[in-house]
N, C-alpha and C. Protein backbone atom coordinates (compact mmCIF):
# COMPACT_ATOMS: atom_id res chain seq x y z
N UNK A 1 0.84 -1.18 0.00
CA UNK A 1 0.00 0.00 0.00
C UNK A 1 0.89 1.24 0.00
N UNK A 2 0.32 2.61 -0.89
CA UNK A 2 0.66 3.71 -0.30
C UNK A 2 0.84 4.55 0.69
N UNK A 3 2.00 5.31 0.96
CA UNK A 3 1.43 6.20 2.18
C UNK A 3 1.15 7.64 1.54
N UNK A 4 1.37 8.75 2.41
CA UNK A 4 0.98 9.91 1.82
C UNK A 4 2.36 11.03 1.57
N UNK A 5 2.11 11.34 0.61
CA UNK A 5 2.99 12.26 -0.22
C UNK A 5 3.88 13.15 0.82
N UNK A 6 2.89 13.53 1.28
CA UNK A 6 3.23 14.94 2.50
C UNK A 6 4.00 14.60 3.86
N UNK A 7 3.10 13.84 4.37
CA UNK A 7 3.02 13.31 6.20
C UNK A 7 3.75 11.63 6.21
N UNK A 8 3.85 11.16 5.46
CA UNK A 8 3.86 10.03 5.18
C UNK A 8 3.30 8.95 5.93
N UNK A 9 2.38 9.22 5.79
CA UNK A 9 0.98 8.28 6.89
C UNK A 9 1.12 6.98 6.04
N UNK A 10 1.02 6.10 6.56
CA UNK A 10 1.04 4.48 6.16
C UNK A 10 -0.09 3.66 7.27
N UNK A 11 -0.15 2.40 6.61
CA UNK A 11 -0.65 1.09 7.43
C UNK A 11 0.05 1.19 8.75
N UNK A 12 -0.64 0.93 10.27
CA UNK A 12 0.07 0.36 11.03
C UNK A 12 -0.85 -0.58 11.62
N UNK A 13 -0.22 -1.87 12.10
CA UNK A 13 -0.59 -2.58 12.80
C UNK A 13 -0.95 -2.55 14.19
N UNK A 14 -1.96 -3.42 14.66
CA UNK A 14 -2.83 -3.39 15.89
C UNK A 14 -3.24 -4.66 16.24
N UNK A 15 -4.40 -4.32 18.04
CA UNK A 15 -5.32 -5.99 17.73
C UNK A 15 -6.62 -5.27 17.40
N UNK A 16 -7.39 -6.30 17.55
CA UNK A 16 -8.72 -6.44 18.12
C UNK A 16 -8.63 -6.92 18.80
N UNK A 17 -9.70 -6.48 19.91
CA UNK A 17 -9.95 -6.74 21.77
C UNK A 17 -10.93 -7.23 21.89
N UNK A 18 -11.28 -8.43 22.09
CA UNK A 18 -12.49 -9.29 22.98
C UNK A 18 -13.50 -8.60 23.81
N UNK A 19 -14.66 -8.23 24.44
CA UNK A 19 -14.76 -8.56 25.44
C UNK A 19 -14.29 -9.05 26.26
N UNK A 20 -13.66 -10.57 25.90
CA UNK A 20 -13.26 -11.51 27.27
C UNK A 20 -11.50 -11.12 26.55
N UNK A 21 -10.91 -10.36 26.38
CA UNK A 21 -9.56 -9.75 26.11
C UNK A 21 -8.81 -10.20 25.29
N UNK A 22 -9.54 -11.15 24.14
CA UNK A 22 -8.94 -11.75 23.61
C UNK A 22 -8.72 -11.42 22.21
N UNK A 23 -7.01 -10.90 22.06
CA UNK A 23 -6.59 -10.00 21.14
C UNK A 23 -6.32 -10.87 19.82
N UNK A 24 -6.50 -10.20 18.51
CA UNK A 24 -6.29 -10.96 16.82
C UNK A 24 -5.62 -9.85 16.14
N UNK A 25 -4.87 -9.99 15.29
CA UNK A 25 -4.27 -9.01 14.19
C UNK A 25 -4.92 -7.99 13.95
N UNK A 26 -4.73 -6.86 13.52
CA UNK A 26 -5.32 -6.30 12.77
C UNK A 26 -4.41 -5.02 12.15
N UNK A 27 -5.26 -4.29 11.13
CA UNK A 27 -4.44 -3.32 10.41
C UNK A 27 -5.09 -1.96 10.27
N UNK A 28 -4.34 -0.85 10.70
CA UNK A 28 -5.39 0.58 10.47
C UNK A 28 -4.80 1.26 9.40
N UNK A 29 -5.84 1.13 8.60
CA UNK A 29 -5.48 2.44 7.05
C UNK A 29 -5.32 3.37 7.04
N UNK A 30 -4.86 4.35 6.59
CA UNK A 30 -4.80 5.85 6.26
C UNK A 30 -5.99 6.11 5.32
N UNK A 31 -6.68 6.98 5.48
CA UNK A 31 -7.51 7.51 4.14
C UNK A 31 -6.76 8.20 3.26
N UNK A 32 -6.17 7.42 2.40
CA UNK A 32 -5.32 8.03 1.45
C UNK A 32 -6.41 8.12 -0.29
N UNK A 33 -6.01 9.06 -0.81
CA UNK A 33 -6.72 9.74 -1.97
C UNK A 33 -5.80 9.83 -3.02
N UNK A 34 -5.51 9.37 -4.75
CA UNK A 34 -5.23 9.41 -5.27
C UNK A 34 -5.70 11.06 -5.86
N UNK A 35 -4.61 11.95 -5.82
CA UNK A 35 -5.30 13.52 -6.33
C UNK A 35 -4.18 14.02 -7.04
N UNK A 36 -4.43 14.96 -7.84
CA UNK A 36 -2.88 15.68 -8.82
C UNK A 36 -2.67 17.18 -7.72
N UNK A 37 -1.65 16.98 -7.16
CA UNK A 37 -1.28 18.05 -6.30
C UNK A 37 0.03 18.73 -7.07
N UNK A 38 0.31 20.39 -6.91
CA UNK A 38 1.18 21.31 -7.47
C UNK A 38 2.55 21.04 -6.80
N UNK A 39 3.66 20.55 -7.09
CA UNK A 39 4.93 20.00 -6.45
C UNK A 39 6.00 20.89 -7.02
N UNK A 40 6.92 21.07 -6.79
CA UNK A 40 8.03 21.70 -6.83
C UNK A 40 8.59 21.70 -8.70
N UNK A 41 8.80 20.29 -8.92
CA UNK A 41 8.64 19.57 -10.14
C UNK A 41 7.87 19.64 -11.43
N UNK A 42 6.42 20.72 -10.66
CA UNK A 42 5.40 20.60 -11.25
C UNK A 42 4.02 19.80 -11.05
N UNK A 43 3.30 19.68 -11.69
CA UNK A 43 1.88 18.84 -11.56
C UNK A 43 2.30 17.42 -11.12
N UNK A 44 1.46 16.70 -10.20
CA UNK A 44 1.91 15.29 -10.13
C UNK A 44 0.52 14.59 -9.44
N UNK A 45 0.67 13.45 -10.19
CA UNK A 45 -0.27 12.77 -9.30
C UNK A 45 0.04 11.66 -8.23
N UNK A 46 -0.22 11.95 -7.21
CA UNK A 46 0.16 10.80 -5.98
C UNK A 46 -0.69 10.96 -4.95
N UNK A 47 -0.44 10.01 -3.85
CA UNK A 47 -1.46 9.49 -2.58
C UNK A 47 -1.44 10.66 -1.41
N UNK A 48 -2.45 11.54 -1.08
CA UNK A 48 -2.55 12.09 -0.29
C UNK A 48 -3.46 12.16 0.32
N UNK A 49 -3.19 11.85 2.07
CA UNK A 49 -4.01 11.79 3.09
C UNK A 49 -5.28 12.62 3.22
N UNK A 50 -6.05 12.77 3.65
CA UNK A 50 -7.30 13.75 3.54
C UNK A 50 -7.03 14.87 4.57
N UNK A 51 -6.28 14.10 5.76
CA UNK A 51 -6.00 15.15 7.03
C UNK A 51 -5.14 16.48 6.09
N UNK A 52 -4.02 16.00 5.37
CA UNK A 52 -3.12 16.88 4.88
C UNK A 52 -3.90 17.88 3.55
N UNK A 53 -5.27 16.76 2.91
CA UNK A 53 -6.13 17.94 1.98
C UNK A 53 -6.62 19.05 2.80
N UNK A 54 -7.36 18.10 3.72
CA UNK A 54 -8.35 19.60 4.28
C UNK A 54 -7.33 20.53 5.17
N UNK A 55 -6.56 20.20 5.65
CA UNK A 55 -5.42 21.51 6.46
C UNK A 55 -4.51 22.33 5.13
N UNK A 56 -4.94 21.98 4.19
CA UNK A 56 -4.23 22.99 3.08
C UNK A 56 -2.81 22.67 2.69
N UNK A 57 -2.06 21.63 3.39
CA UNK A 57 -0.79 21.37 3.21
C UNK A 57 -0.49 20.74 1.52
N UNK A 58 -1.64 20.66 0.86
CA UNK A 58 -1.03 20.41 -0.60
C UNK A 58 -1.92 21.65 -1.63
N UNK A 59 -1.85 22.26 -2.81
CA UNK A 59 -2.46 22.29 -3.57
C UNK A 59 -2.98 21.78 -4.66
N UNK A 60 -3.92 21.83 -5.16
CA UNK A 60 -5.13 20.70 -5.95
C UNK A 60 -4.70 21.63 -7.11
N UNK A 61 -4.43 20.83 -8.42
CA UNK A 61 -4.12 21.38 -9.46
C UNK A 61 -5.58 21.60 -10.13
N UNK A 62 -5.94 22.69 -10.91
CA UNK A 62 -7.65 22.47 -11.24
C UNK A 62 -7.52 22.69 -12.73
């Protein structure tokens, strides 16, 4: 999987918790968004988090 362009948010691993405490694998996603953001380079398209869309940390090419 991707992480994000900006923050570099990725997969991390976890459990799930029982009731009776009984822990299993598990995995937490990033809401990552395929979007064309304005880069140094120019126009590009890559994976960026939603936290980092809505706080303004990328611009959206239109």
């Amino acid at each position: 999987m991707a992480q994000c362009y900006v923050c570099g948010k990725k997969k991390v691993s976890g459990h799930n918790v029982s009731h009776s405490n009984k822990k299993t694998k598990r995995v937490f996603k990033p809401n990552l968004q395929r979007i064309k953001i304005l880069t140094d380079k120019g126009p590009r398209r890559t994976y960026v988090c939603t936290r980092c869309i809505r706080s303004g940390a990328v611009t959206k090419v239109v």
